[in-house]
Protein backbone atom coordinates (compact mmCIF):
# COMPACT_ATOMS: atom_id res chain seq x y z
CA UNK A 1 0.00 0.00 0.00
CA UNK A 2 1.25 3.42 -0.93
CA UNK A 3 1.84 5.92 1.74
CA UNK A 4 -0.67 8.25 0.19
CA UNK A 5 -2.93 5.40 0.76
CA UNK A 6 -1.99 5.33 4.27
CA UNK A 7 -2.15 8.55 4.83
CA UNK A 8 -5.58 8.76 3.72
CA UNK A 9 -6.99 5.57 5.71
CA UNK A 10 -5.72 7.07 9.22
CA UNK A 11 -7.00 10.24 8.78
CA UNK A 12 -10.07 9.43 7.52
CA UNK A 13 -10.51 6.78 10.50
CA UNK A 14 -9.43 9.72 13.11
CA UNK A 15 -12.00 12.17 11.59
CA UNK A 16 -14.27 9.66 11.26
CA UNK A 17 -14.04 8.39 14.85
CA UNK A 18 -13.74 11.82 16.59
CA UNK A 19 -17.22 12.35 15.02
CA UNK A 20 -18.25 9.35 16.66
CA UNK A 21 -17.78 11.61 19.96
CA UNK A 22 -15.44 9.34 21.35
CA UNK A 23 -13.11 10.52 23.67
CA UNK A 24 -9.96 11.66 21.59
CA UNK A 25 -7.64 8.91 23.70
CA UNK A 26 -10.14 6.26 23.41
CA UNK A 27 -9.52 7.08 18.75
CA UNK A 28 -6.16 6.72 18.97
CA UNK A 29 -5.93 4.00 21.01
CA UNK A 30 -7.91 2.11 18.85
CA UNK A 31 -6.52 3.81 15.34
CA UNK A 32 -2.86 2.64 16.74
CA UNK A 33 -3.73 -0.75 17.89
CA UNK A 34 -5.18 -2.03 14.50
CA UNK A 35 -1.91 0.15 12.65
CA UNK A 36 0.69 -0.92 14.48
CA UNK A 37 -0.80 -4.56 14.02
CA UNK A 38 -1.13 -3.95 10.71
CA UNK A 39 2.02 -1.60 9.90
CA UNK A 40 4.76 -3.21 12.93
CA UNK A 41 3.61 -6.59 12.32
CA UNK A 42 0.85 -8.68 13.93
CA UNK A 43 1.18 -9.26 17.69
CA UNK A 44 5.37 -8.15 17.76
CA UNK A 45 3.97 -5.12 16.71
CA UNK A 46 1.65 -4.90 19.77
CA UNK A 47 4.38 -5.49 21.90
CA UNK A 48 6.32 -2.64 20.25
CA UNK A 49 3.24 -0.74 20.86
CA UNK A 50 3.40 -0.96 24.34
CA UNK A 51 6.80 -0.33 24.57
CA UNK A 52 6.91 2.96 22.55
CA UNK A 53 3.76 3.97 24.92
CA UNK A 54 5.26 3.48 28.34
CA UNK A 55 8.44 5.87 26.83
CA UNK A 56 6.05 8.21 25.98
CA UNK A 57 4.75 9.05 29.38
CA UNK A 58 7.90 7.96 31.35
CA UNK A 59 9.55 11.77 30.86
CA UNK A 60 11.11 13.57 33.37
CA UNK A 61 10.52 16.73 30.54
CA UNK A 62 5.91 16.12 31.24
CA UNK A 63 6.41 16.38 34.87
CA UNK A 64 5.47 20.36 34.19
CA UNK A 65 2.30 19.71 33.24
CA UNK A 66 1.03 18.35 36.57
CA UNK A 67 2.56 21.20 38.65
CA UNK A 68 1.57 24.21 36.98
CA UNK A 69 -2.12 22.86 36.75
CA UNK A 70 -1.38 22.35 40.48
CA UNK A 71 -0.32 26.00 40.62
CA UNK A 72 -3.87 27.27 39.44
CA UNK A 73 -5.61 24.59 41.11
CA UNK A 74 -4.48 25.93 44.82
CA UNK A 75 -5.29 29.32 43.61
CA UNK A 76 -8.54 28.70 42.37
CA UNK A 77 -9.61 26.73 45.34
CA UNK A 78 -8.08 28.94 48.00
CA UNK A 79 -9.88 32.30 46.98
CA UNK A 80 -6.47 33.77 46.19
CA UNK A 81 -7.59 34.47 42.92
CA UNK A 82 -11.03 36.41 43.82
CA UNK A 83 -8.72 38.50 46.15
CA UNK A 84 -6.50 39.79 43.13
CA UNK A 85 -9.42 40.69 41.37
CA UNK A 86 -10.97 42.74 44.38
CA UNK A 87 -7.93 44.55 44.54
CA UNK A 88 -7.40 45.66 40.92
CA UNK A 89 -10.73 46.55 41.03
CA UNK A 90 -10.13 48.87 43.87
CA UNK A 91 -7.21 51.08 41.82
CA UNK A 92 -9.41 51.28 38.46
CA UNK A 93 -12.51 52.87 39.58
CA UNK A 94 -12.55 55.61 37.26
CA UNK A 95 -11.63 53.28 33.60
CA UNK A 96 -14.20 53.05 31.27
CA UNK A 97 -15.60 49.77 31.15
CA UNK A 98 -14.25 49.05 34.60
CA UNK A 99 -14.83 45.42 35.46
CA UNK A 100 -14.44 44.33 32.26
CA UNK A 101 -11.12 45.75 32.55
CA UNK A 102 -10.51 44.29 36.12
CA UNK A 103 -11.39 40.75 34.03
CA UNK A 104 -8.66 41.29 31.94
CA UNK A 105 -5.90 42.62 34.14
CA UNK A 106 -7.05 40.00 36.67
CA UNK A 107 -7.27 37.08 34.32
CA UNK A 108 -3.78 38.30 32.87
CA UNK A 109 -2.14 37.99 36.36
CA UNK A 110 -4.00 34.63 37.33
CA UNK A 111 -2.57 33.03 33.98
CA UNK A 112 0.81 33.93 35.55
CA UNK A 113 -0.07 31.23 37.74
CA UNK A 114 -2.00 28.81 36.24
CA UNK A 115 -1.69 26.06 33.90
CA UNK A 116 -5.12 25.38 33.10
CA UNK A 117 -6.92 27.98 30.61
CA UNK A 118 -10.22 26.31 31.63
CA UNK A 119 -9.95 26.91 35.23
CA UNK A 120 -8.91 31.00 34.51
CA UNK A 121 -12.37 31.05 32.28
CA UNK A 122 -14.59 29.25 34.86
CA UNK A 123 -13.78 31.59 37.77
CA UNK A 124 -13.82 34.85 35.61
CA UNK A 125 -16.79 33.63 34.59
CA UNK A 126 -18.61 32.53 37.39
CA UNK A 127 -17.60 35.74 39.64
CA UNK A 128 -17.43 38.26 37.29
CA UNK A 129 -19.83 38.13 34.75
CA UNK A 130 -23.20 38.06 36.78
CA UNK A 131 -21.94 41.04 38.63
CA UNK A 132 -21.20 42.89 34.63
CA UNK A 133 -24.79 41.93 33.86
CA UNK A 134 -26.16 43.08 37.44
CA UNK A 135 -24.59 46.45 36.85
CA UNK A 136 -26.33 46.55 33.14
CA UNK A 137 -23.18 45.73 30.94
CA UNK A 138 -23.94 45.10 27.33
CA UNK A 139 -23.70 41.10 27.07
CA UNK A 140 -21.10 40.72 24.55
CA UNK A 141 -18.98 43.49 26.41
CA UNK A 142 -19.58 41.61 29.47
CA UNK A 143 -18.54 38.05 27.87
CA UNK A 144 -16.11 38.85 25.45
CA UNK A 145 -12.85 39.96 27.98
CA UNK A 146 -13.82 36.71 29.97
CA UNK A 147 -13.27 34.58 26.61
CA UNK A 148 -10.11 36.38 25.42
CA UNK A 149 -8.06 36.37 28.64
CA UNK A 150 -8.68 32.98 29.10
CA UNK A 151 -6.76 31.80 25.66
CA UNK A 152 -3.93 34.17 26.91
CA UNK A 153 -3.23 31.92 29.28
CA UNK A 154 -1.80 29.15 26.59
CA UNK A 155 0.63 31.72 26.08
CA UNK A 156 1.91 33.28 29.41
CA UNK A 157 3.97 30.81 31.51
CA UNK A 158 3.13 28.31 33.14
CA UNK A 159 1.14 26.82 30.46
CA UNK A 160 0.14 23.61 30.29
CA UNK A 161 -0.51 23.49 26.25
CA UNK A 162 2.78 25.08 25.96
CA UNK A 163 4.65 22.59 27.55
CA UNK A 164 2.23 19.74 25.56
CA UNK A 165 3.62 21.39 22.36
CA UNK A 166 6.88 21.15 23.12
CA UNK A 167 7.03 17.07 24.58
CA UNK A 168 4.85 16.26 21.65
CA UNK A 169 6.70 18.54 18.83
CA UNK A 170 10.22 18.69 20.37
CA UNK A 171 10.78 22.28 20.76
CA UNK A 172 12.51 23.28 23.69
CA UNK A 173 9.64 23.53 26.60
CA UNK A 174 11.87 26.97 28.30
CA UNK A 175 11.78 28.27 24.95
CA UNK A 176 8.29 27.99 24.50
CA UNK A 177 7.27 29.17 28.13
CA UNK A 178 9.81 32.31 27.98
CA UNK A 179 8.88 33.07 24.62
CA UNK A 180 4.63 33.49 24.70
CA UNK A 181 5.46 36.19 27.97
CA UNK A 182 6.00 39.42 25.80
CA UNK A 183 3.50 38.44 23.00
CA UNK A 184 0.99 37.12 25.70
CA UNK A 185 0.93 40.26 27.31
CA UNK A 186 0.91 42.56 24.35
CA UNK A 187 -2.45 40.46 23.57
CA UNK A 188 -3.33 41.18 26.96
CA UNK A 189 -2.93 44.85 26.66
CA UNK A 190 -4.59 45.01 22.98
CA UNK A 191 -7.42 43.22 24.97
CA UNK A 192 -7.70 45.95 27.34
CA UNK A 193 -7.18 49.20 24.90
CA UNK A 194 -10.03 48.15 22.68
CA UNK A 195 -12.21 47.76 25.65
CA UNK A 196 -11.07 51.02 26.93
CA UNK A 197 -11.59 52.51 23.46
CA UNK A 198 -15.38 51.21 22.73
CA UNK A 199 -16.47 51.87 26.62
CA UNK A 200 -15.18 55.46 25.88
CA UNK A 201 -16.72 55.55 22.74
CA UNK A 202 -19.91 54.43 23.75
CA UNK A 203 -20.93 54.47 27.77
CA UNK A 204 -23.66 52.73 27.50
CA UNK A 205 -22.07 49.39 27.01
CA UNK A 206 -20.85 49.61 30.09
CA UNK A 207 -22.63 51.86 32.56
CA UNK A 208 -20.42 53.57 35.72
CA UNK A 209 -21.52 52.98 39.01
CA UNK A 210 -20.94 53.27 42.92
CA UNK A 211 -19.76 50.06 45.02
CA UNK A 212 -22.06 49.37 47.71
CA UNK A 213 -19.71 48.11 50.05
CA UNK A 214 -17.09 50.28 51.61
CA UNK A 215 -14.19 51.10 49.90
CA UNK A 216 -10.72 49.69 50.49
CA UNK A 217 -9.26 51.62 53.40
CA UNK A 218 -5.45 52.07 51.19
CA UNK A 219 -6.33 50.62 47.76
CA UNK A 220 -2.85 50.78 46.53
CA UNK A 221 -1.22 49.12 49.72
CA UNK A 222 -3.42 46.65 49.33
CA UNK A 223 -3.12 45.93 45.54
CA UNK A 224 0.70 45.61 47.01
CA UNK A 225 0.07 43.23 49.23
CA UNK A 226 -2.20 40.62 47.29
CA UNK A 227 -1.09 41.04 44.06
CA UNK A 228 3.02 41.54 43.43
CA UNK A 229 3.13 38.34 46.02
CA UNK A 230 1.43 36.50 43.04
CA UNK A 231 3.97 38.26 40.40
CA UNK A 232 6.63 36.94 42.55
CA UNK A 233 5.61 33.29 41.54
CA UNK A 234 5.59 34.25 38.34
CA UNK A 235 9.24 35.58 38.82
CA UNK A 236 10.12 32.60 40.48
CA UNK A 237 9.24 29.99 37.40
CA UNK A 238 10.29 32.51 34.40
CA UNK A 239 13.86 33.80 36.18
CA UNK A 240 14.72 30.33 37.45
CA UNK A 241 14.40 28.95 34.07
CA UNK A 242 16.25 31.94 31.63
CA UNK A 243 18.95 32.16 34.09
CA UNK A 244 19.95 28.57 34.12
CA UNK A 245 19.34 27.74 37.59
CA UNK A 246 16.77 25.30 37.00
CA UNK A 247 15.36 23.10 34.27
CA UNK A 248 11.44 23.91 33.39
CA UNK A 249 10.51 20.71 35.29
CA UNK A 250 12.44 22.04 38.26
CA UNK A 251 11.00 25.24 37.88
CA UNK A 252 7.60 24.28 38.06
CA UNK A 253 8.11 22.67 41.16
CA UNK A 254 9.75 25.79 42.46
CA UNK A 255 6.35 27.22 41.38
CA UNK A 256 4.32 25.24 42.66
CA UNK A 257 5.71 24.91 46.33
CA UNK A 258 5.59 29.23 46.51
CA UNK A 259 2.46 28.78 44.95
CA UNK A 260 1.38 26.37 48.37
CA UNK A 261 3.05 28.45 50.76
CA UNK A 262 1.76 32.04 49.43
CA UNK A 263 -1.63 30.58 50.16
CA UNK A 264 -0.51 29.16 53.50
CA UNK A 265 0.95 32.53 54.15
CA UNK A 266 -2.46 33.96 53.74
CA UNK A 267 -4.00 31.49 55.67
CA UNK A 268 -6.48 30.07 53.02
CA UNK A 269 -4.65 26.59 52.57
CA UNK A 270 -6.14 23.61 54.37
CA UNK A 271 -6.72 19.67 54.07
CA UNK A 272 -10.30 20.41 52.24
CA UNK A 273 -8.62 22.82 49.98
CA UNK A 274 -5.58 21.22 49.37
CA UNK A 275 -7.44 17.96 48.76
CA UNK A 276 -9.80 19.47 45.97
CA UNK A 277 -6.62 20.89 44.51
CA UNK A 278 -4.94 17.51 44.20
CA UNK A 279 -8.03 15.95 43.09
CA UNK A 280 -8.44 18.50 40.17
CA UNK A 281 -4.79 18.50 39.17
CA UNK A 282 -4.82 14.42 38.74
CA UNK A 283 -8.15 14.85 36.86
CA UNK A 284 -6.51 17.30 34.37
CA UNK A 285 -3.14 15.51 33.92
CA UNK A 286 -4.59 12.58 33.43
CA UNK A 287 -6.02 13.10 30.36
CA UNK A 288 -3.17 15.08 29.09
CA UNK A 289 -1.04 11.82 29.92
CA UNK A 290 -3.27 9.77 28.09
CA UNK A 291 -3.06 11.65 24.90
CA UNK A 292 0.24 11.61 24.92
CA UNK A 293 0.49 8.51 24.95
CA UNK A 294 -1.80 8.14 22.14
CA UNK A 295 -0.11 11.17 20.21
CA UNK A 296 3.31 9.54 20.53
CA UNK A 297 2.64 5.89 19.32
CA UNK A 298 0.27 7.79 16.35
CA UNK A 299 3.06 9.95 15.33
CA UNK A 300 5.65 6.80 15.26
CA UNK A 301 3.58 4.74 13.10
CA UNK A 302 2.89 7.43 10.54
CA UNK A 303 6.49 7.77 9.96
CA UNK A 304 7.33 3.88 9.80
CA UNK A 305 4.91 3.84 7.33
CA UNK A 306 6.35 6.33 5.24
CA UNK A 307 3.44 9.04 4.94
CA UNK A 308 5.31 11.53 7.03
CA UNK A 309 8.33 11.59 4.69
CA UNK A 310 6.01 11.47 1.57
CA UNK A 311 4.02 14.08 2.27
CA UNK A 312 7.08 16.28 3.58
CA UNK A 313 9.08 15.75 0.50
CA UNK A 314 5.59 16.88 -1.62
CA UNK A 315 5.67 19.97 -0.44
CA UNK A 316 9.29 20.83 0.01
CA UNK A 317 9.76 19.48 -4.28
CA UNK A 318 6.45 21.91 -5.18
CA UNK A 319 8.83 24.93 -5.40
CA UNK A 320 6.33 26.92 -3.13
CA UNK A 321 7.69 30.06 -1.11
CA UNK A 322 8.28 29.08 2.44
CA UNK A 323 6.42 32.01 3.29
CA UNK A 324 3.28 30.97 1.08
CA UNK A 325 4.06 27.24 3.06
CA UNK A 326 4.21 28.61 6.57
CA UNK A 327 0.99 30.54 6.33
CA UNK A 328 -0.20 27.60 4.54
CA UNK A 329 0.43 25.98 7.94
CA UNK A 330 -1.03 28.19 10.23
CA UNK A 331 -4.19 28.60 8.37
CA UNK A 332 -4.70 24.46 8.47
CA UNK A 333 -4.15 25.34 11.88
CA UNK A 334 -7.13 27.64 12.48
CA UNK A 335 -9.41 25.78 9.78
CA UNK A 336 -9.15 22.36 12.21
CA UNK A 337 -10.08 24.90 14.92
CA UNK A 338 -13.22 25.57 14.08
CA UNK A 339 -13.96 21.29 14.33
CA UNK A 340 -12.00 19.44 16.79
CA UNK A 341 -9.92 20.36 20.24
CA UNK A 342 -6.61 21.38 20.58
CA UNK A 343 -5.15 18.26 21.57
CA UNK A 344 -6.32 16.72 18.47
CA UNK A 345 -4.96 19.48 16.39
CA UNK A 346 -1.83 18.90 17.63
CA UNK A 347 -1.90 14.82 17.28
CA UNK A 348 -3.18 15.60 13.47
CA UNK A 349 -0.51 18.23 12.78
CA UNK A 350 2.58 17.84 14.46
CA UNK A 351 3.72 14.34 12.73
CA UNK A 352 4.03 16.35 9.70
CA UNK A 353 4.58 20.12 10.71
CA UNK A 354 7.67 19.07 13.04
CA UNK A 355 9.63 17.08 9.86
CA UNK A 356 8.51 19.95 7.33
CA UNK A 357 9.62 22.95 9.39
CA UNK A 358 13.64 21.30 10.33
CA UNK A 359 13.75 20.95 6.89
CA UNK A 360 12.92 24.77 6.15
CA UNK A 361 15.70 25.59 9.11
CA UNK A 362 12.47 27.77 10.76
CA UNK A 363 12.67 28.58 14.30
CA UNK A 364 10.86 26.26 16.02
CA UNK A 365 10.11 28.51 19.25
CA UNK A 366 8.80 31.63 16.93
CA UNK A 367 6.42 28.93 15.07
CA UNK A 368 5.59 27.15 18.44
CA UNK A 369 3.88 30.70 19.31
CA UNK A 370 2.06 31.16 16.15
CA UNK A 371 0.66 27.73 16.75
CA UNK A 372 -0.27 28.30 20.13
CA UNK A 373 -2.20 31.56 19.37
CA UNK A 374 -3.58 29.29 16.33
CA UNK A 375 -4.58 27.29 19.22
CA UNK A 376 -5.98 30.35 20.91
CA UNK A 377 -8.28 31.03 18.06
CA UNK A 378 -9.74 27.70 18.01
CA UNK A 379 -11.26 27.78 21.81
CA UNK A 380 -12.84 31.13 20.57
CA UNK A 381 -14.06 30.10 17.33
CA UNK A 382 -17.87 28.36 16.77
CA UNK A 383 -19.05 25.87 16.36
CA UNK A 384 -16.36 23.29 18.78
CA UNK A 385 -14.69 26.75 20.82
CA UNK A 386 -13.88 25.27 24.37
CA UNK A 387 -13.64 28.08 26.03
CA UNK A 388 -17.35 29.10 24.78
CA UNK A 389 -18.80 25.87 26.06
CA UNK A 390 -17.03 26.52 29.95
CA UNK A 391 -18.80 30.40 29.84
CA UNK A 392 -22.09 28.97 28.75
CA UNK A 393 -21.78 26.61 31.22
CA UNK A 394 -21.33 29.30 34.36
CA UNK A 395 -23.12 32.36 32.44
CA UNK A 396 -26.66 32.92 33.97
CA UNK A 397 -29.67 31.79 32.16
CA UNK A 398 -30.70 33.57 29.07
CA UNK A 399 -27.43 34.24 27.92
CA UNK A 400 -27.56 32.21 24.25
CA UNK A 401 -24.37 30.56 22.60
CA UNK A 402 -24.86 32.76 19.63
CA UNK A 403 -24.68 35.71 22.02
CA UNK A 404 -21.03 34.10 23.27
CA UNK A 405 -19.83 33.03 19.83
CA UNK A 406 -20.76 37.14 18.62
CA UNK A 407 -19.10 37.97 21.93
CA UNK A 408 -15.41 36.00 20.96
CA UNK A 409 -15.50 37.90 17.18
CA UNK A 410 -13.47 41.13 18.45
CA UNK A 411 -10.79 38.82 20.16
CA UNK A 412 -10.25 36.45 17.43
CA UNK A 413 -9.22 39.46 15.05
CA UNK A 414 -7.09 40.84 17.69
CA UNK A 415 -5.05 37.75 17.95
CA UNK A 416 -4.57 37.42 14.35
CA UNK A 417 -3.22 41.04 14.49
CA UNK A 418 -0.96 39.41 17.31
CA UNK A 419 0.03 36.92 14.64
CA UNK A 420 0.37 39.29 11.72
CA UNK A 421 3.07 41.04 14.08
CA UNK A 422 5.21 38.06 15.44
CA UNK A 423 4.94 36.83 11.54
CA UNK A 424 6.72 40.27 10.44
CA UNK A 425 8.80 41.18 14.03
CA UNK A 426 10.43 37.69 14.71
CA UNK A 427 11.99 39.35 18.16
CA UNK A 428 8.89 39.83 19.63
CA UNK A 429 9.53 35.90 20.44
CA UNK A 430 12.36 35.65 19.42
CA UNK A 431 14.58 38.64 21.29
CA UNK A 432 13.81 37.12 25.11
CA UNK A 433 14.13 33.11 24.39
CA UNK A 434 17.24 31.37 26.09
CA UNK A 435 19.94 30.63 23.95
């Protein structure tokens, strides 16, 4: 059988499957038992299956992924989190659009600190967004900042996709996590301008008003005291890692024991807390582990079998720019967006991508950030967005999906402005990244 031919029978058994709403594990599971069966060799190529699985997960380089979700986890459950956002509400009170501001400036410092874009979304979401509505904010300028801040937290360290990328793709995982900081907040700031901008433009869409409660004694004191703590984490897992003191797995553990004793500090860490925390990072991880596991054993047979190299060596003989070829990529990229998760993108992608771009000499960290805001785009887009699923989810009743999918539309062109700037300034990645 021609690799062309086996090219086309696995992919159309993954789409085919994923349709099937299986869980994305459970397809390739089953997708690399029958092909390395088939491809490796009847039941020696089972055992090689399980051998080239058990690698795949036994990395000291995945170890990150548990401890940064860990890292948002504690935060999440202690109430850390809702304290930031109290007190950058409390030095804002005169911004247009003000808590849809404090969303993003909030959510932009909790994604310092946590791995897990899902949790940043379900807390701004749940706290924040009945009190925009209470207070008469337009819907979509009440939803929208919830949405975009939480993809910014794929690219501002620790990230949990990032470091996915870079076990699955083999692009340095420190690269990756010190290279999204400046363009992650540069989104985060665009975020915040054009709210600024249309809440100036037009005050209706988000109304002023007076707190009911009494106002924080020494606002700025206290923005001191809850919030540069929390920076300081941050500081702790980025400087440990550029300056060579510690690997990223190292760091994250660095991370994640300031991360316990900040909230032990503040006295909000307990057994119950702590034990929910645990309980969520294992669910989380777990599934992550699985997929790589999956993704790993997929990618292997795909190359044994030739398609990888066939299909690399068609594209690099078509005499195509590598410009027209890399935006080629990236818009494959946000096309599978708009159908499957993220995780799948990157089991369907990297086995070619990775081969295709070492040939082109591209830098793999400045790509690994274009594909992680091409991630980005995909929880925001309709009709399979993740991240628009999680707000419906917490967003009161009445609140429509076509309401949250209208809401995401700013965001998503902002972040292909992002794109359009790394694609032309390289050293917005490239200019901070570890040599």
């Amino acid at each position: 059988m021609s690799w062309g031919s086996i090219l086309a029978l696995m992919f159309a058994s993954k789409v085919g499957l994923l349709l099937t709403a299986l869980p994305v594990a459970f397809v390739f599971f089953f997708i690399n038992i029958v092909g390395s069966y088939f491809i490796f060799g009847g039941f020696a190529g089972l055992e090689q299956m399980v051998r080239n699985e058990q690698l795949s997960v036994a990395q000291f380089s995945l170890v990150p992924i548990p401890l940064f979700v860990l890292m948002g986890e504690i935060l999440f459950h202690t109430g850390l989190a809702m304290k930031s956002i109290d007190a950058v509400d409390a030095v804002i009170r005169r911004v247009p659009g003000r808590l849809a501001v404090v969303t993003l400036v909030a959510g932009t410092i909790f994604s310092a600190i946590s791995g897990s874009t899902i949790a940043t979304t379900a807390m701004l979401g749940s706290l924040l967004l009945p009190q925009m509505l209470q207070r008469n904010y337009e819907p979509k300028t009440a939803m929208g900042p919830i949405l975009a801040i939480g993809g910014v937290d794929i690219l501002i360290p620790p990230s949990g996709l990032a470091v996915l990328l870079g076990s699955l793709a083999g692009i340095s995982i420190s690269g990756l996590l010190v290279g999204g900081i400046v363009p992650g907040l540069i989104l985060a700031v665009l975020f915040i301008g054009y709210v600024i901008f249309r809440c100036w433009l037009n005050p209706k869409l988000a109304p002023a008003y007076e707190d009911s409660g009494a106002p924080i004694a020494h606002p700025w004191l206290n923005l001191l005291i809850t919030v540069v703590p929390l920076i300081g984490v941050f500081a702790i897992v980025v400087v440990s890692m550029t300056s060579g003191w510690a690997t990223p797995t190292e760091s994250s553990a660095l991370g994640a024991v300031a991360t316990a004793l900040l909230a032990l500090c503040y006295g909000q860490l307990n057994w119950h807390n702590l034990w929910k925390s645990l309980m969520g990072t294992v669910s989380i991880s777990g599934s992550l582990l699985f997929i790589i596991v999956g993704a790993t054993t997929f990618a292997q047979l795909l190359s044994f079998s030739g398609a990888t190299a066939g299909l690399v060596g068609m594209i690099e003989n078509s005499g195509l720019p590598q410009t027209i070829v890399l935006i080629g990529m990236l818009a494959i990229l946000m096309i599978l967006g708009f159908f499957i998760d993220q995780t799948s993108i990157m089991m369907i992608t990297l086995p070619f991508y990775m081969p295709l771009l070492r040939g082109m000499g591209v830098d793999l960290v400045w790509f690994g950030i274009l594909y992680l805001l091409c991630m980005q785009i995909g929880l925001l887009t309709p009709p399979f967005g993740l991240l628009l699923f999680v707000l419906k989810g917490v967003a009161p009743l009445g609140m429509t999906i076509g309401l949250i999918y209208r809401a995401a539309i700013p965001y998503v062109w902002l972040t292909i402005l992002m794109m359009a700037l790394i694609f032309v300034i390289p050293e917005i990645v490239t200019a901070f990244v570890p040599n």
